[in-house]
N, C-alpha and C. Protein backbone atom coordinates (compact mmCIF):
# COMPACT_ATOMS: atom_id res chain seq x y z
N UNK A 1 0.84 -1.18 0.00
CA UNK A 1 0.00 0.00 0.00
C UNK A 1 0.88 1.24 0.00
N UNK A 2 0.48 2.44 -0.55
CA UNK A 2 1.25 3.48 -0.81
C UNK A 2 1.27 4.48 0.69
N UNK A 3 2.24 4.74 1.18
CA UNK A 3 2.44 5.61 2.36
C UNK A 3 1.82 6.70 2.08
N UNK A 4 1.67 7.60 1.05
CA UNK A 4 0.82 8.78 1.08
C UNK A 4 -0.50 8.83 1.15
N UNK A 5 -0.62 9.83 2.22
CA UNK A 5 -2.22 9.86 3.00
C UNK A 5 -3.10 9.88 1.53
N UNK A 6 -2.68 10.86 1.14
CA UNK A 6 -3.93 11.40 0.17
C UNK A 6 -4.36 10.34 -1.21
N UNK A 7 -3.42 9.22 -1.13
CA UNK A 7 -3.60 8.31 -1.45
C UNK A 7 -5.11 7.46 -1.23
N UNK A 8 -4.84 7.16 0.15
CA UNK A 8 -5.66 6.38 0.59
C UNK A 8 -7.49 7.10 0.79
N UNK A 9 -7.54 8.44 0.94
CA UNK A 9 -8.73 8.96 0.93
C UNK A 9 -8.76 9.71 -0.82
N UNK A 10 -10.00 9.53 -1.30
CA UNK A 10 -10.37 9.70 -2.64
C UNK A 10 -10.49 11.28 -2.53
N UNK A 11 -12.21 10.94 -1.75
CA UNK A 11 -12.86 12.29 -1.68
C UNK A 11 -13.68 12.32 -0.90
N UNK A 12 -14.49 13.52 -0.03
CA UNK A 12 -14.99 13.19 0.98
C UNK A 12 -16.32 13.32 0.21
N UNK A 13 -17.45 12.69 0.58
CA UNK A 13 -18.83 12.36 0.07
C UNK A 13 -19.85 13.46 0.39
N UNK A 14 -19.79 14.72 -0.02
CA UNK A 14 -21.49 15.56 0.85
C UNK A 14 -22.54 15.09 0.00
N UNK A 15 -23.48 14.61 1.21
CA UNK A 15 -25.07 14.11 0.31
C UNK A 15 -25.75 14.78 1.22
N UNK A 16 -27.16 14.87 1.00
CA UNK A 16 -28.07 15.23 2.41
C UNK A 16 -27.92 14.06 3.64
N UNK A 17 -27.93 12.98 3.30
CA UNK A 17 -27.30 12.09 4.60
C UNK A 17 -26.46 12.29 5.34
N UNK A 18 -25.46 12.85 4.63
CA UNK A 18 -24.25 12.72 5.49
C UNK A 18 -24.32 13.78 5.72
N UNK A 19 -24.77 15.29 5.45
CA UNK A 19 -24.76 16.42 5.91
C UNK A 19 -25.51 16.34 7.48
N UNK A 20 -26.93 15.35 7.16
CA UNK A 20 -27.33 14.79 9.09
C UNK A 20 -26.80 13.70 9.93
N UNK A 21 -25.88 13.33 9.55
CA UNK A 21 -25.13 12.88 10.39
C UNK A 21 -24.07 13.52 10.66
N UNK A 22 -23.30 14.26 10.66
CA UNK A 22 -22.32 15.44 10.77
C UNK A 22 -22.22 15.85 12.57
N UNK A 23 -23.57 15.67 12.92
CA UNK A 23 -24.05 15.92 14.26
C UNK A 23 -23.45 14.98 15.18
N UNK A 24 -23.62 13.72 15.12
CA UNK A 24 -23.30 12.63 15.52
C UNK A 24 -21.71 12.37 15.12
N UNK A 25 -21.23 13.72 14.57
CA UNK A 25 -19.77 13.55 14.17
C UNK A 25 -18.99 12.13 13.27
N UNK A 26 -20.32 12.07 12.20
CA UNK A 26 -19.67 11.01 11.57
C UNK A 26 -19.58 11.84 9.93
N UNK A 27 -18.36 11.04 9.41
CA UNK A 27 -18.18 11.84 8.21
C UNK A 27 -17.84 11.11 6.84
N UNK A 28 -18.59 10.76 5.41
CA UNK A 28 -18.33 9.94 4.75
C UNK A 28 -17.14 10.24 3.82
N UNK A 29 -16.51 9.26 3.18
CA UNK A 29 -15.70 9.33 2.25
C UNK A 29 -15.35 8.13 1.68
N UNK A 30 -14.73 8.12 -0.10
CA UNK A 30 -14.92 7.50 -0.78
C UNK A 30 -13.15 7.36 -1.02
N UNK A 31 -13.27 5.92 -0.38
CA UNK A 31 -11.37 5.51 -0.29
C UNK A 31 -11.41 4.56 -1.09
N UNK A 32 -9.86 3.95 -1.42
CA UNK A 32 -9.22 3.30 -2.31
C UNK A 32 -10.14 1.89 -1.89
N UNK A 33 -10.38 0.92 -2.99
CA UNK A 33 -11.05 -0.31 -2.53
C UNK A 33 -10.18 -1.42 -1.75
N UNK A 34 -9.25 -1.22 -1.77
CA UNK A 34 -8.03 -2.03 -0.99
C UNK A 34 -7.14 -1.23 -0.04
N UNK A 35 -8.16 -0.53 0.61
CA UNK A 35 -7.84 0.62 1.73
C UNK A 35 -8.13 -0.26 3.26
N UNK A 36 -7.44 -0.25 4.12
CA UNK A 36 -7.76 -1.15 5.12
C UNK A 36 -7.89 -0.16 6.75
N UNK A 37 -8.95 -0.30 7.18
CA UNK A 37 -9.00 0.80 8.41
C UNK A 37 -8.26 1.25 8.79
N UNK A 38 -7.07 0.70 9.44
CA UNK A 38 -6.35 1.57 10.11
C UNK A 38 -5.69 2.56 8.97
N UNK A 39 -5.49 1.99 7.85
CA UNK A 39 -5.05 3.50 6.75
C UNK A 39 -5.80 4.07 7.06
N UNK A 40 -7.11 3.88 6.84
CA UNK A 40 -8.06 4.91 6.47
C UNK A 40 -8.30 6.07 8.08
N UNK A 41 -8.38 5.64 9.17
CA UNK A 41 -8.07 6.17 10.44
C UNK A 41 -6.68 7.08 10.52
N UNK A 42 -5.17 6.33 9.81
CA UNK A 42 -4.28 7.28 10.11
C UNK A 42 -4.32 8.49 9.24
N UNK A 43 -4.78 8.47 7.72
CA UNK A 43 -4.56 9.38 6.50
C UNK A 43 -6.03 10.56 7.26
N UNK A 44 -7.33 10.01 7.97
CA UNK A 44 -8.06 11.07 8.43
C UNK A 44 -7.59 11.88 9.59
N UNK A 45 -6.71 10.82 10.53
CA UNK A 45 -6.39 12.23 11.34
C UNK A 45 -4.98 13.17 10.75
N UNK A 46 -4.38 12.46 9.71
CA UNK A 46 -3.38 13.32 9.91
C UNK A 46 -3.18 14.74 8.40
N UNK A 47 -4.37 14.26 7.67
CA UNK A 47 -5.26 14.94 6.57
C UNK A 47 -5.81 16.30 7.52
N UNK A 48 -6.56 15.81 8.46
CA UNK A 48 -8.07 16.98 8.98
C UNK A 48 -6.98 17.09 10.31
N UNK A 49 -6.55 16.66 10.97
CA UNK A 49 -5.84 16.91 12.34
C UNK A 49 -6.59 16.94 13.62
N UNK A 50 -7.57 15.67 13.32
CA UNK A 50 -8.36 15.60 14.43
C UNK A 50 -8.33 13.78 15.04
N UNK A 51 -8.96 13.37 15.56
CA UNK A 51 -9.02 12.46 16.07
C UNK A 51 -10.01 11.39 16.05
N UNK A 52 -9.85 9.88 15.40
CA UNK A 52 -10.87 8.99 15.01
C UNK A 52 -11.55 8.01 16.05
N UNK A 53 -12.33 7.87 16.23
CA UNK A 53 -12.76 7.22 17.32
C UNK A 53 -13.09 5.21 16.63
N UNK A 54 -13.74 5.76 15.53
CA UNK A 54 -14.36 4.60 14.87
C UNK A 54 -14.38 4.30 13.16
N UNK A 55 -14.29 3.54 12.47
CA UNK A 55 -13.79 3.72 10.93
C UNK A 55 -14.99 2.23 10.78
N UNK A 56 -16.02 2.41 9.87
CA UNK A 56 -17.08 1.65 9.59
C UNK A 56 -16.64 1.50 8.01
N UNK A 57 -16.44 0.29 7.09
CA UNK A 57 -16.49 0.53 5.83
C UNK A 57 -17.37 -0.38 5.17
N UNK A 58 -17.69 -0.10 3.88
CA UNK A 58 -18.45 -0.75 2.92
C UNK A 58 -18.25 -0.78 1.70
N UNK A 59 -18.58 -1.79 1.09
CA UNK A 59 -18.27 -1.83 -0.79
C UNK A 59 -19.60 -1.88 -1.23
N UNK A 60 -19.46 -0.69 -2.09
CA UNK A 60 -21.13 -0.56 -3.03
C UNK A 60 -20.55 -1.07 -4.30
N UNK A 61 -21.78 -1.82 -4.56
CA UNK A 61 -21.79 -2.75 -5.82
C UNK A 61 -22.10 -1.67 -6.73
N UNK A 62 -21.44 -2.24 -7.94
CA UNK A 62 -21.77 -1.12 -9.43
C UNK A 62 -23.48 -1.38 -10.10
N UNK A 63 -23.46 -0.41 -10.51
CA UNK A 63 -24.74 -0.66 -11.12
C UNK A 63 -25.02 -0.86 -12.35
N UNK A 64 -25.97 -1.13 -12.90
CA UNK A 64 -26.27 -1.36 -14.31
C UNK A 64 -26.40 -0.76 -15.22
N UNK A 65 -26.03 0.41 -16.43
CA UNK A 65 -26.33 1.37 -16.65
C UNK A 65 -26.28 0.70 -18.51
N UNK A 66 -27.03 1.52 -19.76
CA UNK A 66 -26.93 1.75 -20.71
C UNK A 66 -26.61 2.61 -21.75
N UNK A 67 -25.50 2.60 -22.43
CA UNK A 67 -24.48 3.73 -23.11
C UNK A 67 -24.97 3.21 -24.21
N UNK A 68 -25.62 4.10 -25.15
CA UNK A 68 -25.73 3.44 -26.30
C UNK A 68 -26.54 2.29 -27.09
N UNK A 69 -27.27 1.78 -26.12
CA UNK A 69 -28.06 0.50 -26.03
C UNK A 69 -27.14 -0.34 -25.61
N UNK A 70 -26.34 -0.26 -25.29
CA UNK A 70 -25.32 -1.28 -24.81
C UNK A 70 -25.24 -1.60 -23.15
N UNK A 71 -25.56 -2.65 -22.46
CA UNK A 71 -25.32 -2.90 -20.92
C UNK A 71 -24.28 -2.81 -20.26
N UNK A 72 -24.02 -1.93 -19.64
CA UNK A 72 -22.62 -2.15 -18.72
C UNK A 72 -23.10 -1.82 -17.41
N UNK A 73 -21.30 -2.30 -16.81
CA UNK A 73 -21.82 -1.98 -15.67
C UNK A 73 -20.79 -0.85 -14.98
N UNK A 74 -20.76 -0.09 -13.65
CA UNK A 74 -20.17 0.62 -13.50
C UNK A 74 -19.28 0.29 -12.30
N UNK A 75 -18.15 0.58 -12.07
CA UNK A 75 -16.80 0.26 -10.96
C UNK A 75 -17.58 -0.24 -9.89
N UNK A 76 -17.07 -1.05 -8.82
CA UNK A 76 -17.82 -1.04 -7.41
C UNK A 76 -16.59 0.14 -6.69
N UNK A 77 -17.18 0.74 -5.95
CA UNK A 77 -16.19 1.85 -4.87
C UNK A 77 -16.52 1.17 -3.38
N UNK A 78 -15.65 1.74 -2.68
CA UNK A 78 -15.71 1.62 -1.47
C UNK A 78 -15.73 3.10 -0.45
N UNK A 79 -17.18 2.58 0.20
CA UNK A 79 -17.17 4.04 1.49
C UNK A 79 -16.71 4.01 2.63
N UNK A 80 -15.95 5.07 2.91
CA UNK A 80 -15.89 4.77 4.72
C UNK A 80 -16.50 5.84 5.56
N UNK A 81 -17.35 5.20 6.39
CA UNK A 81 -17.80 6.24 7.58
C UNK A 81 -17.04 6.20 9.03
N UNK A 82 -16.21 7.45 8.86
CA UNK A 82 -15.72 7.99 9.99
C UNK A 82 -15.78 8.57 11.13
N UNK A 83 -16.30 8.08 12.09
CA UNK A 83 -16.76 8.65 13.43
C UNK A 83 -15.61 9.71 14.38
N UNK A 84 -15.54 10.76 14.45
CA UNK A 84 -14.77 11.01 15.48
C UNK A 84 -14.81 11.45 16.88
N UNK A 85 -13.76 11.79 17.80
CA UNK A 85 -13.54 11.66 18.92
C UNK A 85 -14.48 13.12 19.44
N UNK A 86 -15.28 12.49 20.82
CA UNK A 86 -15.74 13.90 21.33
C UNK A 86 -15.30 15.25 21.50
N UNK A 87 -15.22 16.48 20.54
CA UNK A 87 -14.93 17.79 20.89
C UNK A 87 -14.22 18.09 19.45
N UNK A 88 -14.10 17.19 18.47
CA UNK A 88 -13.32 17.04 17.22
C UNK A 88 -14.29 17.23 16.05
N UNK A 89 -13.94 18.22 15.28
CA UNK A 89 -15.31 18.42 13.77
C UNK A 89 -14.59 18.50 12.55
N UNK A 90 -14.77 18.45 11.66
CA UNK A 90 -14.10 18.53 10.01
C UNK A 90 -14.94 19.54 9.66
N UNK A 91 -14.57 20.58 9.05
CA UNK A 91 -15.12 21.51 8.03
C UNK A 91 -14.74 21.52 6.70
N UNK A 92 -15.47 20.57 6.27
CA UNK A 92 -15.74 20.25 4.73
C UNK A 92 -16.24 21.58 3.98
N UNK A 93 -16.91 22.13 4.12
CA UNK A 93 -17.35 23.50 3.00
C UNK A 93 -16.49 25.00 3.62
């Protein structure tokens, strides 16, 4: 795996979901698919300079889409939801 943080985090995800969970200090982002928690925990605190409490991940399946009349399908990505430590916030915008 590549030592550079910015490697391992893509991009961070704003949807209306994740804008209400923000409260609950959790924060999404869209990391490498062969990204393994604790990367993904060290590249967020030392990216934002705050502190991770919890690193939840998931692989979304690609979907089905048509170009042309033609079926394909599209990449699977992987999300991670990042919880952090009480008194700690990210300012994304």
């Amino acid at each position: 795996m590549s030592t550079n943080v910015y490697d391992v985090i893509r991009e961070p995800l704003i949807t209306e979901k994740g804008t209400k969970q923000e409260k609950g200090r959790k924060y999404f982002f869209s990391v490498r698919p062969d990204a393994k928690k604790h990367e993904i925990r060290e590249a967020v605190e030392r990216i934002f300079n705050v502190k991770v409490a919890k690193v939840n991940t998931m692989i979304i399946g690609g979907k089905w889409k048509r170009v042309r009349y033609r079926p394909g399908l599209t990449s699977d990505w992987k999300k991670a939801v990042v919880t952090l430590k009480e008194g700690h916030k990210i300012e994304l915008t």
